[in-house]
PDB file of N, CA and C in Angstrom:
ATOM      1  N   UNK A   1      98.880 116.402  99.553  1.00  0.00           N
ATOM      2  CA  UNK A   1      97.836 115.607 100.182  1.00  0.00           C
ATOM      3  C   UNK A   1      98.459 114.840 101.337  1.00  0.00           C
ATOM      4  N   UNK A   2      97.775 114.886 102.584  1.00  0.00           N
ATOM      5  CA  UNK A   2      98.435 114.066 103.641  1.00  0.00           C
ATOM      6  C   UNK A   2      98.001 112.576 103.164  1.00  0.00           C
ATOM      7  N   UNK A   3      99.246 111.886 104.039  1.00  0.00           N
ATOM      8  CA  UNK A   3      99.170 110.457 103.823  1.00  0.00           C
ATOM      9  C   UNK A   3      97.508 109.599 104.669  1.00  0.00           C
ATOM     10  N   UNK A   4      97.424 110.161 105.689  1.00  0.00           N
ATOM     11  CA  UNK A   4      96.077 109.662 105.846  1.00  0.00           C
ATOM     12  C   UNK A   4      94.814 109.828 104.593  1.00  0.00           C
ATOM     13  N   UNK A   5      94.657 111.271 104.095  1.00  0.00           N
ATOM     14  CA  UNK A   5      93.620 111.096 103.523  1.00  0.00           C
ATOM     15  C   UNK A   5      93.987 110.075 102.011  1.00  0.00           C
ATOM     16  N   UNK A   6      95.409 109.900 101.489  1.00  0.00           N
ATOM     17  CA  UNK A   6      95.455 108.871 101.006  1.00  0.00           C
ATOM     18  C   UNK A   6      94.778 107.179 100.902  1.00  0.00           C
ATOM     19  N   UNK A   7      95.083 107.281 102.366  1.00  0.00           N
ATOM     20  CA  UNK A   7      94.868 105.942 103.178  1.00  0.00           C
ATOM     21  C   UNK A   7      93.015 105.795 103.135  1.00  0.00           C
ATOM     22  N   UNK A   8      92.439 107.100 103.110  1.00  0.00           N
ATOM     23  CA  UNK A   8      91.044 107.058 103.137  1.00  0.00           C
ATOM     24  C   UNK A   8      90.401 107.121 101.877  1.00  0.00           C
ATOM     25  N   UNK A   9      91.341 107.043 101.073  1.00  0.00           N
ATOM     26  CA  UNK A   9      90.703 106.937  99.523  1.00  0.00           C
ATOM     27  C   UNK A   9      89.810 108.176  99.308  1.00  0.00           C
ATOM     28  N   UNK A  10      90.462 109.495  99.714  1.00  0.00           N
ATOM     29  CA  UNK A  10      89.716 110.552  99.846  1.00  0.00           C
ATOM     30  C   UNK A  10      90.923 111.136  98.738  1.00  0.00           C
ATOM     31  N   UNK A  11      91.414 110.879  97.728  1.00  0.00           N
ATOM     32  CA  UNK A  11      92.325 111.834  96.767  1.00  0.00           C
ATOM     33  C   UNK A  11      91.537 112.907  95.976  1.00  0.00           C
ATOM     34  N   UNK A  12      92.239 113.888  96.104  1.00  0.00           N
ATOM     35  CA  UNK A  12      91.555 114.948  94.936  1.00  0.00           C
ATOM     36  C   UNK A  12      90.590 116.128  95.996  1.00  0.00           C
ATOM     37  N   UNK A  13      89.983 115.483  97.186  1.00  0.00           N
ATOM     38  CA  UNK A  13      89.084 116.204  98.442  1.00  0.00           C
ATOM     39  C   UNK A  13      90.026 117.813  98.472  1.00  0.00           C
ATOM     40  N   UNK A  14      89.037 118.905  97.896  1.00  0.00           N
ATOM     41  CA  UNK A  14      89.584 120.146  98.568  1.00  0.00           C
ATOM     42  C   UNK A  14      88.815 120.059 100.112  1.00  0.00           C
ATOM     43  N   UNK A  15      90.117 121.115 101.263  1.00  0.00           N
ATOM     44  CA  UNK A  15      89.172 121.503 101.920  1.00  0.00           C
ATOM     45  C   UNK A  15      89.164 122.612 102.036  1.00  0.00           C
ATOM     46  N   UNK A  16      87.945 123.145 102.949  1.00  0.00           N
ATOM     47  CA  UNK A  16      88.300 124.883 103.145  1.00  0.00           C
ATOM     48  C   UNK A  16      89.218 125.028 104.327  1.00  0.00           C
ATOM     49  N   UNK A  17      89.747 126.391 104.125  1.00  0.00           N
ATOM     50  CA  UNK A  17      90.312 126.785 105.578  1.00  0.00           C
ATOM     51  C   UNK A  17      89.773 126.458 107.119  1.00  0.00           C
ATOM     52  N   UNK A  18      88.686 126.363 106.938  1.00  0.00           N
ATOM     53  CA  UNK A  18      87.704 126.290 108.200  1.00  0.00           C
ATOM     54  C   UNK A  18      88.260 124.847 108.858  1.00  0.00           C
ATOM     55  N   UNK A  19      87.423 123.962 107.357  1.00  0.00           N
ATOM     56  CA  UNK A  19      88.042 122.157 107.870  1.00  0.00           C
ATOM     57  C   UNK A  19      89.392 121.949 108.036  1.00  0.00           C
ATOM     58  N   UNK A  20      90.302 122.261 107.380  1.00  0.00           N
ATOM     59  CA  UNK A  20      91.912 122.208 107.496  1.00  0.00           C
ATOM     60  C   UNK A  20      92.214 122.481 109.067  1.00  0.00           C
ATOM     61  N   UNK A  21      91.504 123.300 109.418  1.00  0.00           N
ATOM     62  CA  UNK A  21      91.969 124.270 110.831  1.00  0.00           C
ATOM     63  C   UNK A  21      91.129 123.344 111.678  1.00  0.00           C
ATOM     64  N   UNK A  22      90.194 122.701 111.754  1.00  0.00           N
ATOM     65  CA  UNK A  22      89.339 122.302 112.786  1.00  0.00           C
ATOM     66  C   UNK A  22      90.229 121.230 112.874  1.00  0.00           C
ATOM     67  N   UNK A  23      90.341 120.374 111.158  1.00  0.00           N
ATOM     68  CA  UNK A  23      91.000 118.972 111.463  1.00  0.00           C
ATOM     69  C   UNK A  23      92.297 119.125 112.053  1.00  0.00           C
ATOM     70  N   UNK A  24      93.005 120.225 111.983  1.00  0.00           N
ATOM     71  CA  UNK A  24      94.336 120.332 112.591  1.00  0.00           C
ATOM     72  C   UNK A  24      94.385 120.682 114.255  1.00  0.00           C
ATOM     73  N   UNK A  25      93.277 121.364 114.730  1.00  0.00           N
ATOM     74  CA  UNK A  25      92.848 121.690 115.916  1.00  0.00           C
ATOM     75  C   UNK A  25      92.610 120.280 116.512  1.00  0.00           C
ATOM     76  N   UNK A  26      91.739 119.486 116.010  1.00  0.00           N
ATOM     77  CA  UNK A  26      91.241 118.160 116.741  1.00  0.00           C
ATOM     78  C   UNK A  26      92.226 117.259 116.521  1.00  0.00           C
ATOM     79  N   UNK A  27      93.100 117.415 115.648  1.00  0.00           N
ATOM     80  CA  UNK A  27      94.569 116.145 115.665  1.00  0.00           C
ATOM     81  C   UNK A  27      95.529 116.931 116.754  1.00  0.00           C
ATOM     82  N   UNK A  28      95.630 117.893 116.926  1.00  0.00           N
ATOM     83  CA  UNK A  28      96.593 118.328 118.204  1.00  0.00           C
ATOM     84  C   UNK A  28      95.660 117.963 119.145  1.00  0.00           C
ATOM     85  N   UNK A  29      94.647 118.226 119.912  1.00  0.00           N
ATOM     86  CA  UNK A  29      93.379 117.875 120.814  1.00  0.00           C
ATOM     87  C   UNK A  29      94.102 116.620 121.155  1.00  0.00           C
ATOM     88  N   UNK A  30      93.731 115.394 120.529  1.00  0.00           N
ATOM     89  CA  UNK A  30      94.034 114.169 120.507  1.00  0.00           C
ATOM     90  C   UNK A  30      95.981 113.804 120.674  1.00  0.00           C
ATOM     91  N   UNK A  31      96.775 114.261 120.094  1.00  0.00           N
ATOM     92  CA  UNK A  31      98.249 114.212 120.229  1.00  0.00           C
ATOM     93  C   UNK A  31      98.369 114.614 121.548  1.00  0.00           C
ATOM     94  N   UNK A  32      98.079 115.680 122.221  1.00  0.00           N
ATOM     95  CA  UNK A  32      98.608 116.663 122.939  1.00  0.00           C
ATOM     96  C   UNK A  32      98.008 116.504 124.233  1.00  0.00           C
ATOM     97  N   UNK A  33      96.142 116.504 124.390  1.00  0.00           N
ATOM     98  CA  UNK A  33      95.388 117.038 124.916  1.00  0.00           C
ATOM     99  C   UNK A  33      95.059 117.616 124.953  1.00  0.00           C
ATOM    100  N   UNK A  34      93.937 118.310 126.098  1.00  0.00           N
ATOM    101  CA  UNK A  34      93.389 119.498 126.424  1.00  0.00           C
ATOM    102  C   UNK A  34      94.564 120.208 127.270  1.00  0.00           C
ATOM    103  N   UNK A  35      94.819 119.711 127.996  1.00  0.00           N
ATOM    104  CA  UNK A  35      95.919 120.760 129.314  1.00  0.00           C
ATOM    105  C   UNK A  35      96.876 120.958 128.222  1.00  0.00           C
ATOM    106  N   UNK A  36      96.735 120.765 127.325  1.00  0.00           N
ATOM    107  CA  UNK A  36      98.251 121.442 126.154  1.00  0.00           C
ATOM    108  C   UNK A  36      97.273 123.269 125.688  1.00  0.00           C
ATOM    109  N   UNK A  37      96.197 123.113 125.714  1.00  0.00           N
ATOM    110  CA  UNK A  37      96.295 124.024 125.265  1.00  0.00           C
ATOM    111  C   UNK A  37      95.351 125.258 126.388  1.00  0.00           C
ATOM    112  N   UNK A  38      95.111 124.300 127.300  1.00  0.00           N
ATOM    113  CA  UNK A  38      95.027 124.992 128.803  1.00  0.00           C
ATOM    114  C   UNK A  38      96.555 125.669 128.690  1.00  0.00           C
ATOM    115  N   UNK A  39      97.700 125.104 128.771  1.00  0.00           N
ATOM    116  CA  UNK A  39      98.709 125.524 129.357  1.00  0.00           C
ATOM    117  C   UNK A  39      99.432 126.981 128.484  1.00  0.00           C
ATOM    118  N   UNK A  40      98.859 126.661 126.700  1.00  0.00           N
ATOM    119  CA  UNK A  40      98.967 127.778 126.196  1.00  0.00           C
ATOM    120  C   UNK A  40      98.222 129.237 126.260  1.00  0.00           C
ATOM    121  N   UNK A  41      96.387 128.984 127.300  1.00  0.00           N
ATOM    122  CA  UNK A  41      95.777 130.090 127.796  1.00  0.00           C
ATOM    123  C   UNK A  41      96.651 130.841 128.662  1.00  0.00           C
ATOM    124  N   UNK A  42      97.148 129.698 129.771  1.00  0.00           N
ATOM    125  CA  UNK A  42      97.627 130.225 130.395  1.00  0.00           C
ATOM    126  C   UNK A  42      99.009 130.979 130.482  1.00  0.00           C
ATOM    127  N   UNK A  43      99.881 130.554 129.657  1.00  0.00           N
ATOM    128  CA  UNK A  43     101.092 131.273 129.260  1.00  0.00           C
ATOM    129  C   UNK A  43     100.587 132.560 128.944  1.00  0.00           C
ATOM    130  N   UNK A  44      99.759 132.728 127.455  1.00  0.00           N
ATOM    131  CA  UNK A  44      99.209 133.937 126.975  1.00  0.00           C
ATOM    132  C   UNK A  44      98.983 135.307 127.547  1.00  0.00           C
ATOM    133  N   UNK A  45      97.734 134.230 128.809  1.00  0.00           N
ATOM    134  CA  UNK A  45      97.595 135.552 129.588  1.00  0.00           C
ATOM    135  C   UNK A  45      98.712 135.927 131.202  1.00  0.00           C
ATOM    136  N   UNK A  46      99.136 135.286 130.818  1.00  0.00           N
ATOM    137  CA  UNK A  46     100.910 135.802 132.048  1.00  0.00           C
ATOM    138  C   UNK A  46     101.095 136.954 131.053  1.00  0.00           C
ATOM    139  N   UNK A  47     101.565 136.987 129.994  1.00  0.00           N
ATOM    140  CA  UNK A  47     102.420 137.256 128.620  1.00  0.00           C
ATOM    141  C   UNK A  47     101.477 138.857 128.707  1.00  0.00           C
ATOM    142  N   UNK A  48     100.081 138.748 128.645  1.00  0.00           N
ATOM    143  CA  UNK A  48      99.463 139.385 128.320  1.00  0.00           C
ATOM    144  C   UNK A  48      99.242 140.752 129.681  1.00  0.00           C
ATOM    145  N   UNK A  49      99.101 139.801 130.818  1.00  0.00           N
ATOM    146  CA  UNK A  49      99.313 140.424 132.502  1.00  0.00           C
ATOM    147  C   UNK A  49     100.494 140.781 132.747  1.00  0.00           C
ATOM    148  N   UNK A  50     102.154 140.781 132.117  1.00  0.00           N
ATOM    149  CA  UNK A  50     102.910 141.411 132.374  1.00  0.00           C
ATOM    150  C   UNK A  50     103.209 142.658 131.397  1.00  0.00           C
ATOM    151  N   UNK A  51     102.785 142.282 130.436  1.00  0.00           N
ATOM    152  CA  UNK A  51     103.070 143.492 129.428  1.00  0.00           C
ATOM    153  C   UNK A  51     101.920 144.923 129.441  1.00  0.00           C
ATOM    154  N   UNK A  52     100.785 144.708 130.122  1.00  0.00           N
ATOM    155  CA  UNK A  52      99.995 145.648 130.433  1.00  0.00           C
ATOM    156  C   UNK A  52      99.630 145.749 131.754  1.00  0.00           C
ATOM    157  N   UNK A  53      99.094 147.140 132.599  1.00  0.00           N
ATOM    158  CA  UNK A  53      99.387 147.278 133.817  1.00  0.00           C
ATOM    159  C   UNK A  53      97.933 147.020 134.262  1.00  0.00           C
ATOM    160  N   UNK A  54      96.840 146.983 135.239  1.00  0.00           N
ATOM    161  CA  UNK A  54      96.129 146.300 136.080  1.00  0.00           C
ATOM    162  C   UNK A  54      94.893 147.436 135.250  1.00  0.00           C
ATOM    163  N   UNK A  55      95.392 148.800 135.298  1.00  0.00           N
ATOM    164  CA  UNK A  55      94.523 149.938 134.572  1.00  0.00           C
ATOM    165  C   UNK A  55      93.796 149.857 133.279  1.00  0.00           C
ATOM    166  N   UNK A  56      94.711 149.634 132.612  1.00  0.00           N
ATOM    167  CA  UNK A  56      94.577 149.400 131.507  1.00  0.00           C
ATOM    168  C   UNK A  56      94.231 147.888 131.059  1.00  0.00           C
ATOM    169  N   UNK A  57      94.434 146.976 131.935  1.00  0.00           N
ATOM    170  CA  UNK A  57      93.452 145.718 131.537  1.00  0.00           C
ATOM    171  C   UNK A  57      91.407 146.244 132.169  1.00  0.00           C
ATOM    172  N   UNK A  58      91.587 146.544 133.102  1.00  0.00           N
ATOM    173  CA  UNK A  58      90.431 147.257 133.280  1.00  0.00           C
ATOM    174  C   UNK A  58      89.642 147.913 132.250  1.00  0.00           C
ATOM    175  N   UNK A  59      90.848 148.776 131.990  1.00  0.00           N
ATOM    176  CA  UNK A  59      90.332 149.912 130.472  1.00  0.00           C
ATOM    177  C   UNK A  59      89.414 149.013 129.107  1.00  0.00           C
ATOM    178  N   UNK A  60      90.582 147.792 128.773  1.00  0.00           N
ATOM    179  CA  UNK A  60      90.607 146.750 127.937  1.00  0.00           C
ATOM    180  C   UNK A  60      89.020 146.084 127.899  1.00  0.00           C
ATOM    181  N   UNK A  61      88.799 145.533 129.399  1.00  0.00           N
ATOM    182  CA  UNK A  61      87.907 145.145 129.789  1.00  0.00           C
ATOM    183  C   UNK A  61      86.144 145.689 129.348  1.00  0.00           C
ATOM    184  N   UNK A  62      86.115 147.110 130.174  1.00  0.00           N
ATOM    185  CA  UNK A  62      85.263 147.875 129.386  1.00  0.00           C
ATOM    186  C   UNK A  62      84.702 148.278 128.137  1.00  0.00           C
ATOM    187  N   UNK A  63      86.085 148.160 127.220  1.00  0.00           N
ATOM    188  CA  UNK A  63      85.990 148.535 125.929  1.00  0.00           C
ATOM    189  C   UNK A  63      85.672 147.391 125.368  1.00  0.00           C
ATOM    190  N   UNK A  64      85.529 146.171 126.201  1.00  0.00           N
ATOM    191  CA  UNK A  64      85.329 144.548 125.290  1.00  0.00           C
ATOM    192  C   UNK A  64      86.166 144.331 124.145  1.00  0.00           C
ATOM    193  N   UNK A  65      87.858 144.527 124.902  1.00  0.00           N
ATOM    194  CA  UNK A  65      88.860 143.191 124.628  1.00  0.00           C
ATOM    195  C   UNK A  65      89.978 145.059 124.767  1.00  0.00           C
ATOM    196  N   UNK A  66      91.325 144.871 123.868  1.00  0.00           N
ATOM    197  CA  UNK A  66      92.346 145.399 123.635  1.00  0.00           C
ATOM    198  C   UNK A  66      92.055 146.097 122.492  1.00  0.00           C
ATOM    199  N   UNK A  67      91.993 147.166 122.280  1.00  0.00           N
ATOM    200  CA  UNK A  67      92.307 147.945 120.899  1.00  0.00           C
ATOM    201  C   UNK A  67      93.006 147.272 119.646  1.00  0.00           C
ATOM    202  N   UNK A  68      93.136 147.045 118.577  1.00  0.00           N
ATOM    203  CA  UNK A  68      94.123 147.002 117.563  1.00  0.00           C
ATOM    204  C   UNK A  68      95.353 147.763 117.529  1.00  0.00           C
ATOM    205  N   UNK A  69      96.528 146.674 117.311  1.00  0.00           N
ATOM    206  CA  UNK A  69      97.546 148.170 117.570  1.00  0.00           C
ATOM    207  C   UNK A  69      97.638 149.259 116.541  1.00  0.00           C
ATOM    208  N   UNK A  70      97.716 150.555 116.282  1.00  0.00           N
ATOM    209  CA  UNK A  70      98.439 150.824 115.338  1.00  0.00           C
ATOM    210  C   UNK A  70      99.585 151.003 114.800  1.00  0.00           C
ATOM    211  N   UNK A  71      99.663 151.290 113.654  1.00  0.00           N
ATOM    212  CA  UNK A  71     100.721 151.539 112.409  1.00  0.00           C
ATOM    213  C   UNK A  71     101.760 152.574 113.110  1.00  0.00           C
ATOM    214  N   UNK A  72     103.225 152.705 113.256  1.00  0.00           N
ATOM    215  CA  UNK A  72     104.047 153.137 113.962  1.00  0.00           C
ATOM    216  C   UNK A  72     104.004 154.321 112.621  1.00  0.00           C
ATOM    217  N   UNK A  73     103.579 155.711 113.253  1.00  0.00           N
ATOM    218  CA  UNK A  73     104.121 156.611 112.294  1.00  0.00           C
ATOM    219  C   UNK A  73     104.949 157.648 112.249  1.00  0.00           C
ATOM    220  N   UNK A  74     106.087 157.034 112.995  1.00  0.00           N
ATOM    221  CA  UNK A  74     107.517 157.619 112.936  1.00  0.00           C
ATOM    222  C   UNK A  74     107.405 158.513 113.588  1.00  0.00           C
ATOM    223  N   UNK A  75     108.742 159.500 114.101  1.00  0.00           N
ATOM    224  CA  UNK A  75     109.142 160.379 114.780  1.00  0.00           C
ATOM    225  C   UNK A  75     108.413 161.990 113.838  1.00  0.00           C
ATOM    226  N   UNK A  76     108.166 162.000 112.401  1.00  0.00           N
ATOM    227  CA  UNK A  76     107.498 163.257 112.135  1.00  0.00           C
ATOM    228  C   UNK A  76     106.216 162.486 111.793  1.00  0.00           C
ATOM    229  N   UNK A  77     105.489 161.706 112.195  1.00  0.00           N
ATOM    230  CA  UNK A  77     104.039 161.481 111.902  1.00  0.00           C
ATOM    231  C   UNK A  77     104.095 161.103 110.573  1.00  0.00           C
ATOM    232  N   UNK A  78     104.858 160.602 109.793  1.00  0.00           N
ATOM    233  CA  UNK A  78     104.877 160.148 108.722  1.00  0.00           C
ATOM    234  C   UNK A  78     104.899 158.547 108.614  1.00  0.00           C
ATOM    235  N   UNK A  79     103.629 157.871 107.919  1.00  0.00           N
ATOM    236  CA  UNK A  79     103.829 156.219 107.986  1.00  0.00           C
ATOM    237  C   UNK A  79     105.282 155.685 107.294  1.00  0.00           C
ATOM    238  N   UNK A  80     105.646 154.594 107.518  1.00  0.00           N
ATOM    239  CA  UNK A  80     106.740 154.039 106.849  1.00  0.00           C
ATOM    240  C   UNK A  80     106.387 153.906 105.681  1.00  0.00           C
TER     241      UNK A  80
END
């Protein structure tokens, strides 16, 4: 149990994944800011614009987003 919800006399409170993640989303929000996580869009898609070529973000585009990668199945087509 974090020490705040201590402090809120909230002991014993499950939450779901959803609230855990929002409340952890909106306590970085507040620590950090917004341009913190502006600055992580923007890393991403550098990250994302160098590792694929101008074609194939196009391709991406059309298809509405990137494929899933798949499962590497070795040099005789056999999965690991």
């Amino acid at each position: 149990m974090t020490k705040s919800a201590e402090q809120k006399g909230q002991e014993g409170v499950e939450l779901t994944c959803k609230q855990a993640g929002k409340a952890g989303g909106l306590s970085t929000k507040f620590k950090y800011g917004i341009e913190h996580y502006r600055r992580a869009g923007r890393k991403g898609q550098a990250g994302f614009r160098n590792r694929y070529t101008q074609e194939d973000r196009r391709r991406f585009g059309a298809m509405g987003g990137r494929p899933r990668k798949q499962p590497y199945m070795g040099e005789k087509g056999e999965s690991k």
